[in-house]
PDB file of N, CA and C in Angstrom:
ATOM      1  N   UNK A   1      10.093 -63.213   7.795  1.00  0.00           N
ATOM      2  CA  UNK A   1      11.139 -64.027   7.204  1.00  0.00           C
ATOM      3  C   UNK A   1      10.573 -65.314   6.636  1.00  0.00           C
ATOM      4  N   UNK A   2       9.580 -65.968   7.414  1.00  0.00           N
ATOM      5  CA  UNK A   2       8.580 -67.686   6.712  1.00  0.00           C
ATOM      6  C   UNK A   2       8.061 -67.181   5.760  1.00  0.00           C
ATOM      7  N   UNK A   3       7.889 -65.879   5.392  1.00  0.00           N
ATOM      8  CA  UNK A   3       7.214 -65.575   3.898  1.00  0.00           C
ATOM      9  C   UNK A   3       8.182 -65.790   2.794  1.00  0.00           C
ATOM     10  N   UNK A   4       9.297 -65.691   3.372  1.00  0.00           N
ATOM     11  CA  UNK A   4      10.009 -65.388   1.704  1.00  0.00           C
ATOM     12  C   UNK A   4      10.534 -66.995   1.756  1.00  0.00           C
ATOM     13  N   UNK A   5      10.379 -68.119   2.101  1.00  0.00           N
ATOM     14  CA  UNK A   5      11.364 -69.125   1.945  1.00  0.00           C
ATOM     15  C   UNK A   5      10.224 -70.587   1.703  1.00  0.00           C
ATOM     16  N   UNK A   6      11.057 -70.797   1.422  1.00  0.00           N
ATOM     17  CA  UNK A   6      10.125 -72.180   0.411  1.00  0.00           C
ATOM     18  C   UNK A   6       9.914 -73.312   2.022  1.00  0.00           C
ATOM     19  N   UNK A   7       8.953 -74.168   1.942  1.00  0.00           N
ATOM     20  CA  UNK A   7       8.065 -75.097   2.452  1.00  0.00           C
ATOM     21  C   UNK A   7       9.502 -75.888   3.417  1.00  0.00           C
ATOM     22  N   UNK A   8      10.890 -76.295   2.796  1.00  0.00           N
ATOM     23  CA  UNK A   8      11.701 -76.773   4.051  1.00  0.00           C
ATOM     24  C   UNK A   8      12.623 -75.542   4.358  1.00  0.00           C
ATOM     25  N   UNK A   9      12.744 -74.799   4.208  1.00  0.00           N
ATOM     26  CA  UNK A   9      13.492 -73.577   5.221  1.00  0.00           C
ATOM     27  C   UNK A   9      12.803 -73.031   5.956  1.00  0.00           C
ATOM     28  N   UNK A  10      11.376 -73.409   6.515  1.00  0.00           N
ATOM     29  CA  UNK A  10      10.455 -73.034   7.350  1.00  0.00           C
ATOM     30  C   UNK A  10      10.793 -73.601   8.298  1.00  0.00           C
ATOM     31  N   UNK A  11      11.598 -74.799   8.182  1.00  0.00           N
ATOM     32  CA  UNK A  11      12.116 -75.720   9.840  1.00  0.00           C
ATOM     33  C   UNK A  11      12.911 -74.831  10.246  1.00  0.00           C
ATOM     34  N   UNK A  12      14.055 -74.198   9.576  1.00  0.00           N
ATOM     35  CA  UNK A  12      14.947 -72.886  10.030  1.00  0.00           C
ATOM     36  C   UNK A  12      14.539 -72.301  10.770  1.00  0.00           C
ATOM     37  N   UNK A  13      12.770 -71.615  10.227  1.00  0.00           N
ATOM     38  CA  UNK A  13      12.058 -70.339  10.886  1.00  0.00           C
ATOM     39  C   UNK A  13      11.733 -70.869  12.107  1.00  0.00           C
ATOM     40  N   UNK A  14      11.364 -72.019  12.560  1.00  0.00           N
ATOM     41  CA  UNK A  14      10.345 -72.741  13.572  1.00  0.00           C
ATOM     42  C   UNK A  14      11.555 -72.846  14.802  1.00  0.00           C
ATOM     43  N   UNK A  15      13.266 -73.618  14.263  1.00  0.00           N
ATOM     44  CA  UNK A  15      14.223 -73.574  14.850  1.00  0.00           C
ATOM     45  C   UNK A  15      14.437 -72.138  15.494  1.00  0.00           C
ATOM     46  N   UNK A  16      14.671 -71.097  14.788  1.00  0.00           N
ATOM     47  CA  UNK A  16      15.259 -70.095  15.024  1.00  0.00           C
ATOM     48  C   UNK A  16      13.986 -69.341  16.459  1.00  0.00           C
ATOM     49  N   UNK A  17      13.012 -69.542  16.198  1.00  0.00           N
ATOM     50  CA  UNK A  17      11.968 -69.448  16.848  1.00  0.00           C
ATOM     51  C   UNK A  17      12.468 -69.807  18.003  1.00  0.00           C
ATOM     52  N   UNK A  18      12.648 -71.044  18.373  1.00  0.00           N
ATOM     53  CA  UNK A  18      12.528 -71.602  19.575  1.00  0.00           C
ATOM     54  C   UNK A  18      14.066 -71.552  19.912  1.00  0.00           C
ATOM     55  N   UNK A  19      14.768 -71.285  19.254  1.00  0.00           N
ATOM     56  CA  UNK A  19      16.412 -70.552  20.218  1.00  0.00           C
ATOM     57  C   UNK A  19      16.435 -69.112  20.425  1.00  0.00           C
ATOM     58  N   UNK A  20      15.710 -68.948  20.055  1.00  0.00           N
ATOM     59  CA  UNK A  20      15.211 -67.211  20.508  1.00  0.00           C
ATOM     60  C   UNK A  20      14.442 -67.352  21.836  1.00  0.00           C
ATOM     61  N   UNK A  21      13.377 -67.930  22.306  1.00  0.00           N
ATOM     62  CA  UNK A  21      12.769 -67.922  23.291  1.00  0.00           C
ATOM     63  C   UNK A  21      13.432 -68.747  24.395  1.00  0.00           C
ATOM     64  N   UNK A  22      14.404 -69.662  23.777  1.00  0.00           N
ATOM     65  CA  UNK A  22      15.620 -70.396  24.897  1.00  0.00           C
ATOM     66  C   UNK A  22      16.513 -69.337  25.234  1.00  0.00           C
ATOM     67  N   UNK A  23      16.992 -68.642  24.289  1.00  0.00           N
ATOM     68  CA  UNK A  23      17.840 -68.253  24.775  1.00  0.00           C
ATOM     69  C   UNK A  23      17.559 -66.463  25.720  1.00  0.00           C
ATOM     70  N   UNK A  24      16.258 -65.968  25.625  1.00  0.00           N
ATOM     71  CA  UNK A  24      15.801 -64.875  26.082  1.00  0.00           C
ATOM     72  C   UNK A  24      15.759 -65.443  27.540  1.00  0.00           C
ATOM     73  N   UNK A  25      14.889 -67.148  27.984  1.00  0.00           N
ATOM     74  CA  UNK A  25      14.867 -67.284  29.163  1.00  0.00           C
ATOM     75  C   UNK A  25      16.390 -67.521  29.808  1.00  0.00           C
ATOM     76  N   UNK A  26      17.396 -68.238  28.974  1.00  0.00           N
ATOM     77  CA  UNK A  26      18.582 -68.426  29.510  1.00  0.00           C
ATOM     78  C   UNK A  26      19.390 -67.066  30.382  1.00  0.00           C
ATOM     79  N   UNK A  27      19.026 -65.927  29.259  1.00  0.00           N
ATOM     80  CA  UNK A  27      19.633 -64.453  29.764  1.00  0.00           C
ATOM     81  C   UNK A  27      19.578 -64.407  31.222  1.00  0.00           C
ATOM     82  N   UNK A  28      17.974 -64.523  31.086  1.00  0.00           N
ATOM     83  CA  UNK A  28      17.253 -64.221  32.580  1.00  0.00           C
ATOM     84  C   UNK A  28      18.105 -64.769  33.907  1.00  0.00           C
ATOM     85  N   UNK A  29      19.045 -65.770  33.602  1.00  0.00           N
ATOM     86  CA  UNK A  29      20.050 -66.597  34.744  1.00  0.00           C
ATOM     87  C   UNK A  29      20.931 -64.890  35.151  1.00  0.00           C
ATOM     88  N   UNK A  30      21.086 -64.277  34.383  1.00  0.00           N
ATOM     89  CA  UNK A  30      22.273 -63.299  34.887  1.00  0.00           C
ATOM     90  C   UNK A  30      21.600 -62.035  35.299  1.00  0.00           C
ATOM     91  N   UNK A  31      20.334 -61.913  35.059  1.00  0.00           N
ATOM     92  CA  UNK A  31      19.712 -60.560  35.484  1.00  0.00           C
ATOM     93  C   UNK A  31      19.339 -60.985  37.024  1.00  0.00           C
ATOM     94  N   UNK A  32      19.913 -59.699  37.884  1.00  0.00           N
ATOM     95  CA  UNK A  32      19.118 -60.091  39.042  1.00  0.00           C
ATOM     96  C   UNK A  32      17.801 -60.053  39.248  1.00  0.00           C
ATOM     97  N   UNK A  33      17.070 -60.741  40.263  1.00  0.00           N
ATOM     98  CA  UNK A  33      15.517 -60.730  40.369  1.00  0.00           C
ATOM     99  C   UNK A  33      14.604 -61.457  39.157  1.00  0.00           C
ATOM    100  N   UNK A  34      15.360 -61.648  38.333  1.00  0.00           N
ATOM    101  CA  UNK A  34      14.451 -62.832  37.731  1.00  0.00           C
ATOM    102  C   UNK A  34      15.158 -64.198  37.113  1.00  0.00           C
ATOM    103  N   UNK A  35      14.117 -64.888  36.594  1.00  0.00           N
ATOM    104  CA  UNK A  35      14.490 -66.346  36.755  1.00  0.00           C
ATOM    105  C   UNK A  35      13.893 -66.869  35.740  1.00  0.00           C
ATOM    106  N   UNK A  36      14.905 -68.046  34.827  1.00  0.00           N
ATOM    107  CA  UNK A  36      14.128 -68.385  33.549  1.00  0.00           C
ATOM    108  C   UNK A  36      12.888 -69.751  33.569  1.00  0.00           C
ATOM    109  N   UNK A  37      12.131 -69.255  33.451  1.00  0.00           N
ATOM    110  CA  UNK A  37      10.723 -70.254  33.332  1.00  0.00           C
ATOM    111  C   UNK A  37      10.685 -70.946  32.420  1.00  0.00           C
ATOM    112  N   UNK A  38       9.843 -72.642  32.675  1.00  0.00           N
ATOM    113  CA  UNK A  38       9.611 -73.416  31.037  1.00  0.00           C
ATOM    114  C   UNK A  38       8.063 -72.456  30.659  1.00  0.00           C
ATOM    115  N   UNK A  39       7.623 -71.987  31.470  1.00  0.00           N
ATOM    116  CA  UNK A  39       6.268 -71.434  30.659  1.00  0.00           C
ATOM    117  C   UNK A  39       6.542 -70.260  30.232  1.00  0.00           C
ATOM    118  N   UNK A  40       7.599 -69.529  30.300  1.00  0.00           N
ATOM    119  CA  UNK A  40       8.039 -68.307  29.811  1.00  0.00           C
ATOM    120  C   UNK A  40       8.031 -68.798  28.175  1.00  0.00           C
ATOM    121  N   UNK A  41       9.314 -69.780  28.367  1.00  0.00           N
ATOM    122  CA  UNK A  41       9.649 -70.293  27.358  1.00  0.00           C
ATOM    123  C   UNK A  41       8.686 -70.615  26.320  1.00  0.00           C
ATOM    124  N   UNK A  42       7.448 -71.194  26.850  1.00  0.00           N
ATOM    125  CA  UNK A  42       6.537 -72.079  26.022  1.00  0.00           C
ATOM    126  C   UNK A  42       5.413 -70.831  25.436  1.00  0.00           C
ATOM    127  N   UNK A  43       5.155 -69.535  26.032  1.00  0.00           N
ATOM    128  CA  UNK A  43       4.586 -68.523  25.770  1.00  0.00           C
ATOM    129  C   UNK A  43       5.156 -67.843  24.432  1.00  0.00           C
ATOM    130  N   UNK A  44       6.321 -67.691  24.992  1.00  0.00           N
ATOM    131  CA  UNK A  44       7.474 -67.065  23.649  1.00  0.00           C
ATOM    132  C   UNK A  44       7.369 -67.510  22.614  1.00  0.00           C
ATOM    133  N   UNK A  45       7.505 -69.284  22.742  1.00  0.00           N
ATOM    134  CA  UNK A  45       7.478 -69.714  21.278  1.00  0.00           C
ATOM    135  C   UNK A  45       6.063 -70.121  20.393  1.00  0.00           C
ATOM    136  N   UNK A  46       5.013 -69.871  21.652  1.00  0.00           N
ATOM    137  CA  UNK A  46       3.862 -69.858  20.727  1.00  0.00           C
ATOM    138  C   UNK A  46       3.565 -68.474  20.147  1.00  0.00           C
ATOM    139  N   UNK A  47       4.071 -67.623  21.112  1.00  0.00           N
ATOM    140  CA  UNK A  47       3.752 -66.183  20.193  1.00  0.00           C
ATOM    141  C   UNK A  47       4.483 -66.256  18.710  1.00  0.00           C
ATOM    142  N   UNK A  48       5.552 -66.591  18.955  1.00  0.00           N
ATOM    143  CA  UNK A  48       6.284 -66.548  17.217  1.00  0.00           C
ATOM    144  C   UNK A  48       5.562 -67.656  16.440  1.00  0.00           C
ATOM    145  N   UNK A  49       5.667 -68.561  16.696  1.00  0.00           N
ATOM    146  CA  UNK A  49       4.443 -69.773  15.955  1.00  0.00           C
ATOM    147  C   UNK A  49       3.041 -69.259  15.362  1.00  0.00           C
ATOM    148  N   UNK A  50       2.474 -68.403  16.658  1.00  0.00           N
ATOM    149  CA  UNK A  50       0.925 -67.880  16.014  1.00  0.00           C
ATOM    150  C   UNK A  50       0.924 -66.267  15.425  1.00  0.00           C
ATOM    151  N   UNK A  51       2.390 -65.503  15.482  1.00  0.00           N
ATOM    152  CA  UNK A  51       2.597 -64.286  14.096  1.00  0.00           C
ATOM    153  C   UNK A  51       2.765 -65.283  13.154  1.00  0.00           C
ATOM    154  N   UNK A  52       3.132 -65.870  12.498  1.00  0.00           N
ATOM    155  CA  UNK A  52       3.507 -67.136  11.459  1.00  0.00           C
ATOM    156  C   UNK A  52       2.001 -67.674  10.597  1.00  0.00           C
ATOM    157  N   UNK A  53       0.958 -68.078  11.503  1.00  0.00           N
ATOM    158  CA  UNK A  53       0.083 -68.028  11.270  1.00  0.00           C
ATOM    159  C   UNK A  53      -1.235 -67.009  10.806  1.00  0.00           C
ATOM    160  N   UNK A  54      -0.903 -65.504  11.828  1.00  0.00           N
ATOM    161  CA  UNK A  54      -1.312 -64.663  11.147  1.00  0.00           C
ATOM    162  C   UNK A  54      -0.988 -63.926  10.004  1.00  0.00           C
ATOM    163  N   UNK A  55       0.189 -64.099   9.539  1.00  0.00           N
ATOM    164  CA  UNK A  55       0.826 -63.645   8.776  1.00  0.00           C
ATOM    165  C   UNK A  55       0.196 -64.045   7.318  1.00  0.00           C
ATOM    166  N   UNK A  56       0.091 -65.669   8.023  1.00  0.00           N
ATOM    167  CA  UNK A  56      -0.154 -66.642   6.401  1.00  0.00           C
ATOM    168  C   UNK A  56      -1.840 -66.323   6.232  1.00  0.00           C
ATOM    169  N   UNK A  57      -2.832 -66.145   7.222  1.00  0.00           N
ATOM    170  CA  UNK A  57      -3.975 -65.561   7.633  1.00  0.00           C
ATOM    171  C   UNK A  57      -4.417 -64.227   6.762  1.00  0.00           C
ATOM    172  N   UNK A  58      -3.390 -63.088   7.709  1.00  0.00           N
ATOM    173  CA  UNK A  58      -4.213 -61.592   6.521  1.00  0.00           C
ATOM    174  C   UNK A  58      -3.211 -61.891   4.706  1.00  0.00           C
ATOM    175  N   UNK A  59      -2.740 -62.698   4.678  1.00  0.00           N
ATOM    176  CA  UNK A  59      -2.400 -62.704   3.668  1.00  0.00           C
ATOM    177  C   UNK A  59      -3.386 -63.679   2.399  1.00  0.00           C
ATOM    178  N   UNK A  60      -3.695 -64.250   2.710  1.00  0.00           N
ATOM    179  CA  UNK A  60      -4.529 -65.177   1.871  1.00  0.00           C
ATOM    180  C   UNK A  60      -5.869 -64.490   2.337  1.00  0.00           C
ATOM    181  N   UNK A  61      -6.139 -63.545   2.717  1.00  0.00           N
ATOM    182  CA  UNK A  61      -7.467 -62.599   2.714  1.00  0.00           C
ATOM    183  C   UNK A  61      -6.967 -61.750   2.152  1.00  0.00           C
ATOM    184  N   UNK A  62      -5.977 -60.741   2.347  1.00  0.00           N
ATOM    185  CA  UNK A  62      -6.135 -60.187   0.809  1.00  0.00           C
ATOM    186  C   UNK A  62      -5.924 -60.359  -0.313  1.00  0.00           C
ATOM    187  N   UNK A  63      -5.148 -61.484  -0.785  1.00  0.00           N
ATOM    188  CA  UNK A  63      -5.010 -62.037  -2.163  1.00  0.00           C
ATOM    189  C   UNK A  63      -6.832 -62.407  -2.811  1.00  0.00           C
ATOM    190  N   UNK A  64      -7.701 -63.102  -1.821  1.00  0.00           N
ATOM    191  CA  UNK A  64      -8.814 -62.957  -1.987  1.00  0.00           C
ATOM    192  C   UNK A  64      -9.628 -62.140  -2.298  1.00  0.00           C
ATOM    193  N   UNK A  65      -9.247 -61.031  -1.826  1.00  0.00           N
ATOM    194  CA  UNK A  65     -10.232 -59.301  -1.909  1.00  0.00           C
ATOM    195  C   UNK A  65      -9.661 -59.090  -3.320  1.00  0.00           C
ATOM    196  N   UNK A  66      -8.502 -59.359  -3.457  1.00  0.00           N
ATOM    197  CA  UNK A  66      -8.256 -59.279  -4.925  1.00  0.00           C
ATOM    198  C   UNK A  66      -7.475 -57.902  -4.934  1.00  0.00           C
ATOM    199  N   UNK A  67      -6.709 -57.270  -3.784  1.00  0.00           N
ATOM    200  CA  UNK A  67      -5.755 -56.119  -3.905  1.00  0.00           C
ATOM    201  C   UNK A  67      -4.412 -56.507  -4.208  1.00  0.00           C
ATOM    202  N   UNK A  68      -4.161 -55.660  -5.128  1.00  0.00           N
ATOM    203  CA  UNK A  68      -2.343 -55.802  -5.923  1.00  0.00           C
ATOM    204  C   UNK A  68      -1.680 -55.474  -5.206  1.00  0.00           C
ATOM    205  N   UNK A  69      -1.953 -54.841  -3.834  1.00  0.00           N
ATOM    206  CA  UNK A  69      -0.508 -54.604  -2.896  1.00  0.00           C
ATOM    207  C   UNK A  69      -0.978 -55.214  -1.949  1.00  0.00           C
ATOM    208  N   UNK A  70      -1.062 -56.654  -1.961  1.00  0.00           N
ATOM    209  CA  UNK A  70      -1.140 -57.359  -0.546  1.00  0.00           C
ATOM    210  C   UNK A  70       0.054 -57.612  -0.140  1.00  0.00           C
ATOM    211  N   UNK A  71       0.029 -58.187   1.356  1.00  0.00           N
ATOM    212  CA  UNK A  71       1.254 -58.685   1.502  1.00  0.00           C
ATOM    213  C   UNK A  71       1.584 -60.423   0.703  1.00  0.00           C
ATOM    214  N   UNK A  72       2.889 -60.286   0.253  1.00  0.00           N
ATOM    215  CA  UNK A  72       3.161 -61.030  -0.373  1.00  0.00           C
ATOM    216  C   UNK A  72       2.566 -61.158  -1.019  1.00  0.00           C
ATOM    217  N   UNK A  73       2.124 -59.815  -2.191  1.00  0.00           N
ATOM    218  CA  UNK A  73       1.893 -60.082  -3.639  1.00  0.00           C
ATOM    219  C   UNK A  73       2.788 -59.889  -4.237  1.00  0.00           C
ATOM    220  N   UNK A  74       3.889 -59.287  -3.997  1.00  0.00           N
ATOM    221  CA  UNK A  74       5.111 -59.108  -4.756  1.00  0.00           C
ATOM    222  C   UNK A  74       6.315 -60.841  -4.531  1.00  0.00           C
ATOM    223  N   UNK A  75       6.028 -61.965  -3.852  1.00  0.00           N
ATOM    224  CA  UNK A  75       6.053 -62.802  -3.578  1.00  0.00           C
ATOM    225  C   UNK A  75       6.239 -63.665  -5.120  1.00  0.00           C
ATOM    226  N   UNK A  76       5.480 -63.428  -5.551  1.00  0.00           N
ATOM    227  CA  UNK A  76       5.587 -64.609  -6.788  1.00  0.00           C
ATOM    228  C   UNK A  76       4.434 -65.947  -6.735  1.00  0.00           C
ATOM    229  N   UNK A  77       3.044 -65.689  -6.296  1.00  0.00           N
ATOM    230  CA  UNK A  77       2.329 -66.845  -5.986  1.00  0.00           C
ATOM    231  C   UNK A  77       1.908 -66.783  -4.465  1.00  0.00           C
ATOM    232  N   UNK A  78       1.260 -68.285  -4.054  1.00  0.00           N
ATOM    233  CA  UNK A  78       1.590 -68.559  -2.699  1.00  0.00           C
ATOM    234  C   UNK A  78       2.775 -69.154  -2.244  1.00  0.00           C
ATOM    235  N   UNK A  79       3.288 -68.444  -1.573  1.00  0.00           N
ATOM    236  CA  UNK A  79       4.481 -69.123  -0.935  1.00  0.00           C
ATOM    237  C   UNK A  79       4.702 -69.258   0.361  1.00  0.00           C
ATOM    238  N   UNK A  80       3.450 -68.952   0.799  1.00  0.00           N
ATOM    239  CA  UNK A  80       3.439 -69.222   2.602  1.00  0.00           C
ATOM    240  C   UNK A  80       3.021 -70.310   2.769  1.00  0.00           C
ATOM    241  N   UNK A  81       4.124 -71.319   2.676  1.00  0.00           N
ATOM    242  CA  UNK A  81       3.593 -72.976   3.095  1.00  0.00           C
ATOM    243  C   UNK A  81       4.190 -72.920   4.246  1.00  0.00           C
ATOM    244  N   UNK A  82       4.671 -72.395   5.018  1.00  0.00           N
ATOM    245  CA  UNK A  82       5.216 -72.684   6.544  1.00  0.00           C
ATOM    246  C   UNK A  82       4.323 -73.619   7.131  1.00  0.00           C
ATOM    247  N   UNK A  83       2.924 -72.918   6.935  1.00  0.00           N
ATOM    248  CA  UNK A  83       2.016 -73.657   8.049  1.00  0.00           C
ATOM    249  C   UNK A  83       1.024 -74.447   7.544  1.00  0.00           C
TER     250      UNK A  83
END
């Protein structure tokens, strides 16, 4: 989704990120036997933070190799300024 949106709707992506990993540990209050953690929490949202980064990663390697079906060559440019 940080691929297709311009340099400030990336705060969206970063937001949405981190109410996703709030709210996965919040669940955890109603399941029995487990319990919501801040390091749960803080795991979660670096995993979505560092796909974000790989994303912007194999992508500016293959625009480099110089293949017409990279990701986000159908994009229009670079447009992975998220990060």
């Amino acid at each position: 989704l940080s691929m297709l949106l311009n340099r400030e709707s990336c705060i969206l992506v970063y937001a949405h990120i981190l109410l996703l990993a709030g709210a996965t540990e919040l669940a955890q209050f109603y399941i029995d036997g487990r319990s919501p953690l801040i390091l749960d929490f803080v795991i979660d949202a670096f995993g979505g933070f560092f796909g974000i980064l790989l994303m912007k990663f194999f992508s500016m390697n293959t625009r480099e190799l110089g293949s017409p079906g990279g990701v986000g060559s159908s994009l229009g440019g670079n447009r992975l300024s998220c990060v």
